[in-house]
Protein backbone atom coordinates (compact mmCIF):
# COMPACT_ATOMS: atom_id res chain seq x y z
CA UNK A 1 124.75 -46.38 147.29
CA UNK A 2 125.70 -47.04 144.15
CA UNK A 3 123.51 -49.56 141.36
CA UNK A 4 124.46 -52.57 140.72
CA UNK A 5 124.23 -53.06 136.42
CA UNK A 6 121.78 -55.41 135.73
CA UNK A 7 122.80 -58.29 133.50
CA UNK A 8 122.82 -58.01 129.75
CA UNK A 9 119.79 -60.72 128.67
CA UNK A 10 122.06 -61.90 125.80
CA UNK A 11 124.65 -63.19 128.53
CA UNK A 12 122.11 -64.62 130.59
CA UNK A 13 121.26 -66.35 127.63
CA UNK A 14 124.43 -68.23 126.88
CA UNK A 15 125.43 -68.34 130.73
CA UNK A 16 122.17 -70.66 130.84
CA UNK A 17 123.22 -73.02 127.96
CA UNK A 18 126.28 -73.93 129.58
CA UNK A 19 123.21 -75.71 132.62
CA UNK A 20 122.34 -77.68 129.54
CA UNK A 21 125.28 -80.55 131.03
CA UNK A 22 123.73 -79.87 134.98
CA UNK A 23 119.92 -81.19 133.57
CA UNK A 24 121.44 -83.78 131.28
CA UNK A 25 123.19 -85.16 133.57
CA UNK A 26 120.36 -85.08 136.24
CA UNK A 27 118.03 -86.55 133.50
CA UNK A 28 120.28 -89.81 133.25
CA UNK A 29 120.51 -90.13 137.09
CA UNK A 30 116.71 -90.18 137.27
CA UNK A 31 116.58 -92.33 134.56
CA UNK A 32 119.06 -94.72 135.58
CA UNK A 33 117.68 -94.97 139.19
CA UNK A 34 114.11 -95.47 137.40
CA UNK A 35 112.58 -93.13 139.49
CA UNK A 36 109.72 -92.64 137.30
CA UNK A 37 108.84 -95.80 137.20
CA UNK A 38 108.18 -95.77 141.50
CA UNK A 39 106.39 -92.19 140.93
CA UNK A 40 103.86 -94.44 138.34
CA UNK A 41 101.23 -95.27 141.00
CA UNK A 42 101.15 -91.67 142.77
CA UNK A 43 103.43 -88.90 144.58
CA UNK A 44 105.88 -90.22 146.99
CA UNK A 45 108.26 -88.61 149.29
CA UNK A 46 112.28 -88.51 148.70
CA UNK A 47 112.57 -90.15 151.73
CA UNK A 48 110.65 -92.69 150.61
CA UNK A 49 111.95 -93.14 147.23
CA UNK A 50 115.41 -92.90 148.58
CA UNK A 51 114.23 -95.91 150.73
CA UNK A 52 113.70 -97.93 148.12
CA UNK A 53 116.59 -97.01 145.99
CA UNK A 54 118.93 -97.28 148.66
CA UNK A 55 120.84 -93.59 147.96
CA UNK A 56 120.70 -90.77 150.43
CA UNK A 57 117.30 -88.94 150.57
CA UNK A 58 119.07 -85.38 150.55
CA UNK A 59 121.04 -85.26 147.21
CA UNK A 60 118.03 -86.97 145.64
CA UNK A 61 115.47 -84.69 146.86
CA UNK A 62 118.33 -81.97 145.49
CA UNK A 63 117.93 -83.40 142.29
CA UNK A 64 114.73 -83.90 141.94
CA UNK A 65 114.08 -80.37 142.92
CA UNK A 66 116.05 -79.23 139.85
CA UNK A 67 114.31 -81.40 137.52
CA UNK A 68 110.99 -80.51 138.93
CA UNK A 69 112.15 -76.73 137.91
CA UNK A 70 112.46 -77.84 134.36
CA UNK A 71 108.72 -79.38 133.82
CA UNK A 72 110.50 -82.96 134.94
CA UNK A 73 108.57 -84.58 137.68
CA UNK A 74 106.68 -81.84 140.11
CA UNK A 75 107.15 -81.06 143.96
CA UNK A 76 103.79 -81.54 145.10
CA UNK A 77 104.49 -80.86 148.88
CA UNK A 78 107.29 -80.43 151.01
CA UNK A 79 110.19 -83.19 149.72
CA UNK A 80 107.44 -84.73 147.89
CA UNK A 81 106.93 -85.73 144.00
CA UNK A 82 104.75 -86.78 141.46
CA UNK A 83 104.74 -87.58 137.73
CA UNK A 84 104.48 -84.94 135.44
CA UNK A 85 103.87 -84.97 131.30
CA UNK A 86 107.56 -84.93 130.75
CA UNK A 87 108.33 -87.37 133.11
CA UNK A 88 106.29 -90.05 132.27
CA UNK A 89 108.47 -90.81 128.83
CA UNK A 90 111.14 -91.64 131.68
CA UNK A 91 109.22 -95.00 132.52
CA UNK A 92 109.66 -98.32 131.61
CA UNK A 93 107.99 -99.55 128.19
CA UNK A 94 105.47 -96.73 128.00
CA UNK A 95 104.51 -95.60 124.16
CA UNK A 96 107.18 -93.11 123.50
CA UNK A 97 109.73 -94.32 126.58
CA UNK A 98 113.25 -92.76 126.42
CA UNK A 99 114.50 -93.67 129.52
CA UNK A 100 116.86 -95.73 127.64
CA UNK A 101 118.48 -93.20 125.47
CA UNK A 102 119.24 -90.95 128.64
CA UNK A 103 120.70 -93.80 130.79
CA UNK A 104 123.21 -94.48 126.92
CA UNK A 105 123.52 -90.51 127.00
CA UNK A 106 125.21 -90.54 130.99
CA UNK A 107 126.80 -93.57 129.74
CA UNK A 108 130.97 -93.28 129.43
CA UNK A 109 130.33 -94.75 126.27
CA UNK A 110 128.24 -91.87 125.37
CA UNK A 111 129.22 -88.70 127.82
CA UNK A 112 133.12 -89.45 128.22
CA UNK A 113 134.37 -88.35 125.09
CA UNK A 114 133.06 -84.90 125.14
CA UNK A 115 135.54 -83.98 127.39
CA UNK A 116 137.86 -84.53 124.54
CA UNK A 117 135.49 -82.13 122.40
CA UNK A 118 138.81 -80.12 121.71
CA UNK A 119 141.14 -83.60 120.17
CA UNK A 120 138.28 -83.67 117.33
CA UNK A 121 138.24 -79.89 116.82
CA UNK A 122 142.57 -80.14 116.61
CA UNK A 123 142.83 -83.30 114.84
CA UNK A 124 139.73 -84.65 113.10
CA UNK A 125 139.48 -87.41 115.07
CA UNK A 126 137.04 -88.98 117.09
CA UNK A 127 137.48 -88.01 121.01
CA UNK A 128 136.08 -91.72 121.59
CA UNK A 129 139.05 -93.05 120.01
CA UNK A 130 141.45 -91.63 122.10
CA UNK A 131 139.81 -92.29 125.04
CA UNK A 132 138.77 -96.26 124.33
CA UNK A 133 141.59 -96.45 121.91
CA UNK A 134 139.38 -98.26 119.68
CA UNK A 135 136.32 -97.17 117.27
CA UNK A 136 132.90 -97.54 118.85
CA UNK A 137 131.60 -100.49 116.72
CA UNK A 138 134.73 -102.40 117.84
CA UNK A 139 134.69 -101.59 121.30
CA UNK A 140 130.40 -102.85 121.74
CA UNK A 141 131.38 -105.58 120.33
CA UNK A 142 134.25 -106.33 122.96
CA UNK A 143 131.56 -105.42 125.83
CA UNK A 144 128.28 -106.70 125.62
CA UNK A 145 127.21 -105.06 128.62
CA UNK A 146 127.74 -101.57 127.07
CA UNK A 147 126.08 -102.87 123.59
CA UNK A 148 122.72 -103.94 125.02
CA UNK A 149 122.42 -100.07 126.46
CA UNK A 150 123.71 -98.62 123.36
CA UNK A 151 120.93 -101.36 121.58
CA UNK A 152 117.86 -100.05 123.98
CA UNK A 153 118.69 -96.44 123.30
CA UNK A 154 118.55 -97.29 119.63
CA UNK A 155 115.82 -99.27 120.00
CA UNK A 156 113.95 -96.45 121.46
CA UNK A 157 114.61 -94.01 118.59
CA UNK A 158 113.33 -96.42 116.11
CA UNK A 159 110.71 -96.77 118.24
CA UNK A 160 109.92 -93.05 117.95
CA UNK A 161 110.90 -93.04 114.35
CA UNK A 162 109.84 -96.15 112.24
CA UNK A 163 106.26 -95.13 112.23
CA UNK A 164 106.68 -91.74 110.65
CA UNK A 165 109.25 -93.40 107.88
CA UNK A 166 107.03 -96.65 107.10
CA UNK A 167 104.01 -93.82 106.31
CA UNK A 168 106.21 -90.67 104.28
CA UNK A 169 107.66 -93.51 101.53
CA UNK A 170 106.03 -95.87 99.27
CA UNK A 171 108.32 -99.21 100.20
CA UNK A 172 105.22 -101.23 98.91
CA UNK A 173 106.45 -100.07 94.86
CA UNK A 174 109.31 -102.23 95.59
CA UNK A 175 108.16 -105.60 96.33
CA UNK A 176 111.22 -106.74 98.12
CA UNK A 177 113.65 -104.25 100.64
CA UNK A 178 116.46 -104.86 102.73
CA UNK A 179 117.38 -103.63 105.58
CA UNK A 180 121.20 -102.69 105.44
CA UNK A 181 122.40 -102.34 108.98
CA UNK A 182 119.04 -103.07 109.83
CA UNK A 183 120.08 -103.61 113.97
CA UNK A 184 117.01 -104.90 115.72
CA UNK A 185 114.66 -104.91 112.64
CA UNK A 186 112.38 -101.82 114.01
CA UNK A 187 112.13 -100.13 111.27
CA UNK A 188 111.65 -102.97 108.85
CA UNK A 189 108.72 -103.79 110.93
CA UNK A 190 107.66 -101.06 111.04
CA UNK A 191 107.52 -100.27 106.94
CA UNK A 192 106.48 -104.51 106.58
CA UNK A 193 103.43 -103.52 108.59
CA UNK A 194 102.87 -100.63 106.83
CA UNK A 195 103.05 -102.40 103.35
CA UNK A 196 101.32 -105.69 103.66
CA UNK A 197 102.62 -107.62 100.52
CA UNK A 198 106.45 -106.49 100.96
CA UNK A 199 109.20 -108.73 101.36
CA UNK A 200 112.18 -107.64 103.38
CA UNK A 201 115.35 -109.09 104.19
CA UNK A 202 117.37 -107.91 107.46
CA UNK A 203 121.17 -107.52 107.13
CA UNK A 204 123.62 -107.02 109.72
CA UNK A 205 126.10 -108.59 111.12
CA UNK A 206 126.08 -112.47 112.65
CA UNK A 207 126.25 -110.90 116.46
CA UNK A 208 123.57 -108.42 115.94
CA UNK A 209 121.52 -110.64 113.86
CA UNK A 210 121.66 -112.95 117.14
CA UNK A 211 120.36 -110.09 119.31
CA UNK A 212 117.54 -109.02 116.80
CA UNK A 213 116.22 -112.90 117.03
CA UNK A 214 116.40 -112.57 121.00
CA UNK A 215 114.15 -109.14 120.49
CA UNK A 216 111.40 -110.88 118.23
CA UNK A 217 110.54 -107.78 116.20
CA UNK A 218 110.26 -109.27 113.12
CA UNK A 219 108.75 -112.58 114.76
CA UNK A 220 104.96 -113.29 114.75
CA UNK A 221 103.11 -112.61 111.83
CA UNK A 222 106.25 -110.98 110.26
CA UNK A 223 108.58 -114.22 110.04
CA UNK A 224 106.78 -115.39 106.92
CA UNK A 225 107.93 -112.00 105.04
CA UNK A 226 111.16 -111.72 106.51
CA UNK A 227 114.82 -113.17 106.48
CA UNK A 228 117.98 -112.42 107.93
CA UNK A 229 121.14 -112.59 106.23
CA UNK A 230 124.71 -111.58 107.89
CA UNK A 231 126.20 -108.57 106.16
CA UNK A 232 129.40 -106.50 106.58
CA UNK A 233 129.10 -103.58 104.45
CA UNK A 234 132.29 -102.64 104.02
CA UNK A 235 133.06 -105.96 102.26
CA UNK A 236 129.88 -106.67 100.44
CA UNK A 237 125.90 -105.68 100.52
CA UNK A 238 123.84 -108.67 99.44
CA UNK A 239 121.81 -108.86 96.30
CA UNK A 240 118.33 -110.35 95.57
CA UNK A 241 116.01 -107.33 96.45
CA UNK A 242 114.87 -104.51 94.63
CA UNK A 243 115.14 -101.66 97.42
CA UNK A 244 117.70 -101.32 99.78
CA UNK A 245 117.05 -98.87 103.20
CA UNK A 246 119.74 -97.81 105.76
CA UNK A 247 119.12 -95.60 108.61
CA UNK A 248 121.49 -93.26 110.93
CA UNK A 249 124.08 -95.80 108.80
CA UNK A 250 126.30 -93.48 106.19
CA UNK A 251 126.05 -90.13 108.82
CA UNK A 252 128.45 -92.46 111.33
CA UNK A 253 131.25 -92.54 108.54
CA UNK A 254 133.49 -89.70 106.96
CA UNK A 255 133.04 -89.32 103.55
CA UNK A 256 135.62 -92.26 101.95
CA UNK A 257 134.18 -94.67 104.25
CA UNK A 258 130.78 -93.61 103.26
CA UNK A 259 131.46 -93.84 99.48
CA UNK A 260 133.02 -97.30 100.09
CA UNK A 261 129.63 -98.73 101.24
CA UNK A 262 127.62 -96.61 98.73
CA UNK A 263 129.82 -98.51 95.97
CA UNK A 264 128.93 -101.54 97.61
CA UNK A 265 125.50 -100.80 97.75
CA UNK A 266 125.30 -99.93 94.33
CA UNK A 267 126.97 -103.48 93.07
CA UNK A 268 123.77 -105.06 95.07
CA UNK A 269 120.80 -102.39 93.93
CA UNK A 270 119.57 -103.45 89.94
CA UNK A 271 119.24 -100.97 87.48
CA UNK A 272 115.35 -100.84 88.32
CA UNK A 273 116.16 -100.64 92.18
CA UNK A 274 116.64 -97.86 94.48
CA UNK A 275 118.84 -97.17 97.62
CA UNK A 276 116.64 -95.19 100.64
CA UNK A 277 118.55 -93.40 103.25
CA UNK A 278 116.99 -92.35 106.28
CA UNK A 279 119.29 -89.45 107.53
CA UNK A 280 119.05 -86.12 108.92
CA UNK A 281 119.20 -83.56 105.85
CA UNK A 282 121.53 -80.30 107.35
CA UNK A 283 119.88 -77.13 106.18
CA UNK A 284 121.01 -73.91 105.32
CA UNK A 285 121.62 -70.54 107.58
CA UNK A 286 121.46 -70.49 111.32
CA UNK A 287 118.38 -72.04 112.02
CA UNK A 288 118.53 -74.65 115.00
CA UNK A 289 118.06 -78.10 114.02
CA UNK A 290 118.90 -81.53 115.73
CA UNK A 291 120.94 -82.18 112.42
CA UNK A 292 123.61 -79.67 113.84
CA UNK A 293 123.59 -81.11 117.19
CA UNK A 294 124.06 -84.31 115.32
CA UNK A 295 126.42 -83.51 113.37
CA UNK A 296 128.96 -82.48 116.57
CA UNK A 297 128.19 -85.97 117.99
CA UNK A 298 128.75 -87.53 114.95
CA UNK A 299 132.26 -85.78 115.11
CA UNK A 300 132.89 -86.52 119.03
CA UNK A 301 132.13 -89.83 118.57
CA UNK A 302 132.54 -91.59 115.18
CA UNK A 303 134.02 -89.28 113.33
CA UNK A 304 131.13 -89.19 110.89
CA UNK A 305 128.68 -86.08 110.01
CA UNK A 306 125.67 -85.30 108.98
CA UNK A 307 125.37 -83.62 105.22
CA UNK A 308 123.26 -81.24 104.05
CA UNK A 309 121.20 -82.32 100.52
CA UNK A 310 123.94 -81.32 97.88
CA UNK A 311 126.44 -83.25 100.06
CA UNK A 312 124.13 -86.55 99.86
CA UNK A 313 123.97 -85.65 95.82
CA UNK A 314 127.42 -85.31 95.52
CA UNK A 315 128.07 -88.74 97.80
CA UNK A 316 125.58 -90.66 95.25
CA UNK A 317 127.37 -89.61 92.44
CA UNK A 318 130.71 -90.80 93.00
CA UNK A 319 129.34 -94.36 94.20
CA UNK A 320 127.02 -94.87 90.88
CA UNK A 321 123.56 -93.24 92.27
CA UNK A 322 121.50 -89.98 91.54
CA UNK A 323 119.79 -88.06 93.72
CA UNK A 324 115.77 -88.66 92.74
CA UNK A 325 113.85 -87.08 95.75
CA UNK A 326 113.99 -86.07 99.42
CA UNK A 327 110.95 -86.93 101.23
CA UNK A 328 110.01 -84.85 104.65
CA UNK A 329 108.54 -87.35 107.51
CA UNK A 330 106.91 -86.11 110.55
CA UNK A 331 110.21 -86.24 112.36
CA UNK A 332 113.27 -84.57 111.93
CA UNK A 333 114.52 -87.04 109.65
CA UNK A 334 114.15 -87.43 105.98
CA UNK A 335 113.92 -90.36 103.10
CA UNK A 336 116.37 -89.80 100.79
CA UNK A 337 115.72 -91.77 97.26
CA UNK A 338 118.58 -92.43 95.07
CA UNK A 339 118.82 -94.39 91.85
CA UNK A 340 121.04 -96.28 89.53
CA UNK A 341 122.66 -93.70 87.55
């Protein structure tokens, strides 16, 4: 009887990647169904779930099962599941809730184009394009059904994030900030909570200015501090404020749309201002990062890209800026300070 070889670990290794699309996927069905949200109360049975989400008990139990072997939700008994640690971020309005993001992520919106991974690889161009034939921004603005998911997910990231930028940056030295593509105004919130005597002004444009009002971030105690003024930046950034912030804003562009807005930033920032991006900063070697993974999204999707720190340096100084200082946050992302050069 002859052996059979035994796997090489290294191709078990990159034969298990390729399940990363199996568990995404799974994660958005879960998320989309809200099955963590009927789990909040105590364990239930798939039939019993299944009952109430009118599906077929055996391809959900199936499912479940898989994410249950990943740390996602846990077979207590027979066909029968309970919350776990992981799972209970997949809820509905809990601190730290991303069920959101993964029903945007198994979105077509979102998943569709990276079956066109290869047209972006061959041409430069955004898969997305060819498959809505249309950029993104145009095409959430023709369906408002797929812009208030894309909105959630975002508004779930900022959620995660604004904290951890409002504390890493002094925005208080500034006295006045805007918001440049400021979407629902969670990060300016955020950083006007965190610096009690700042003024800020949120910019975007008319339609998503109407959607922040609807959200009320920057209602309450905020609306005293804070104004809204429309804003398209590839025509023209507002003046009047010292500091101007944009997040996740110049990695969606390539780099000659980028400069345009950085010029047009830099006609609104005064010679004692500053311009603050809140970006993921590529590093060096072959470390992992989420910049990377990013940065082939950014490419699927928008044709944009994330930049490593000589890139953003190099950016500033075509547009008018210098490169001051990079400061870390507790997340992945980074404040990047630039000045009037």
């Amino acid at each position: 009887m002859t052996s059979q070889p035994t796997p090489d670990a290294s191709l078990t290794q990159l034969l298990r990647m390729a399940d990363g699309l199996i568990i995404h996927q799974s994660l958005y069905a879960a998320a989309k169904l809200g099955v963590a949200d009927l789990l909040a109360d105590g364990p239930q049975t798939t039939a019993q779930l299944a009952g109430q989400l009118e599906v077929k008990e055996s391809p959900l139990y199936r499912t479940l099962r898989l994410l249950a072997s990943q740390g996602v939700f846990e077979e207590t008994a027979p066909r029968t599941f309970a919350q776990t640690a992981l799972s209970r971020f997949l809820c509905t309005g809990v601190p730290g809730s991303v069920r959101s993001t993964f029903i945007f992520r198994g979105s077509e919106f979102f998943f569709a184009p990276y079956g066109e991974i290869l047209h972006s690889i061959e041409t430069g161009q955004p898969a997305r394009e060819k498959i809505f034939g249309m950029n993104g921004f145009d095409y959430l603005r023709e369906h408002p059904d797929t812009a208030r998911v894309f909105d959630d997910a975002m508004t779930n990231m900022s959620m995660l994030v604004g904290p951890a930028v409002a504390a890493a940056y002094d925005f208080g030295a500034w006295d006045s900030l805007m918001d440049v593509a400021g979407g629902n105004g969670i990060l300016l919130s955020n950083i006007l909570r965190a610096h009690s005597k700042l003024r800020g002004v949120l910019a975007d444009l008319p339609h998503v200015l109407e959607r922040a009002r609807e959200h009320g971030h920057l209602g309450g105690d905020l609306e005293a501090r804070c104004v809204m003024e429309p804003c398209d930046f590839f025509q023209r950034v507002p003046s009047g404020c010292r500091a101007y912030v944009m997040k996740s804003v110049i990695h969606d562009w390539d780099d000659e749309r980028a400069h345009k807005i950085l010029v047009n930033c830099r006609r609104a920032v005064p010679k004692d201002g500053a311009l603050l991006l809140v970006e993921l900063v590529l590093a060096e070697g072959n470390l992992p990062s989420l910049g990377k993974t990013s940065d082939v999204v950014m490419m699927v999707l928008t044709g944009g890209k994330e930049r490593t720190e000589q890139e953003y340096r190099d950016l500033f100084s075509a547009a008018g800026f210098r490169l001051k200082h990079v400061y870390p946050t507790s997340t992945d992302f980074r404040v990047i300070e630039a000045m009037p050069a």
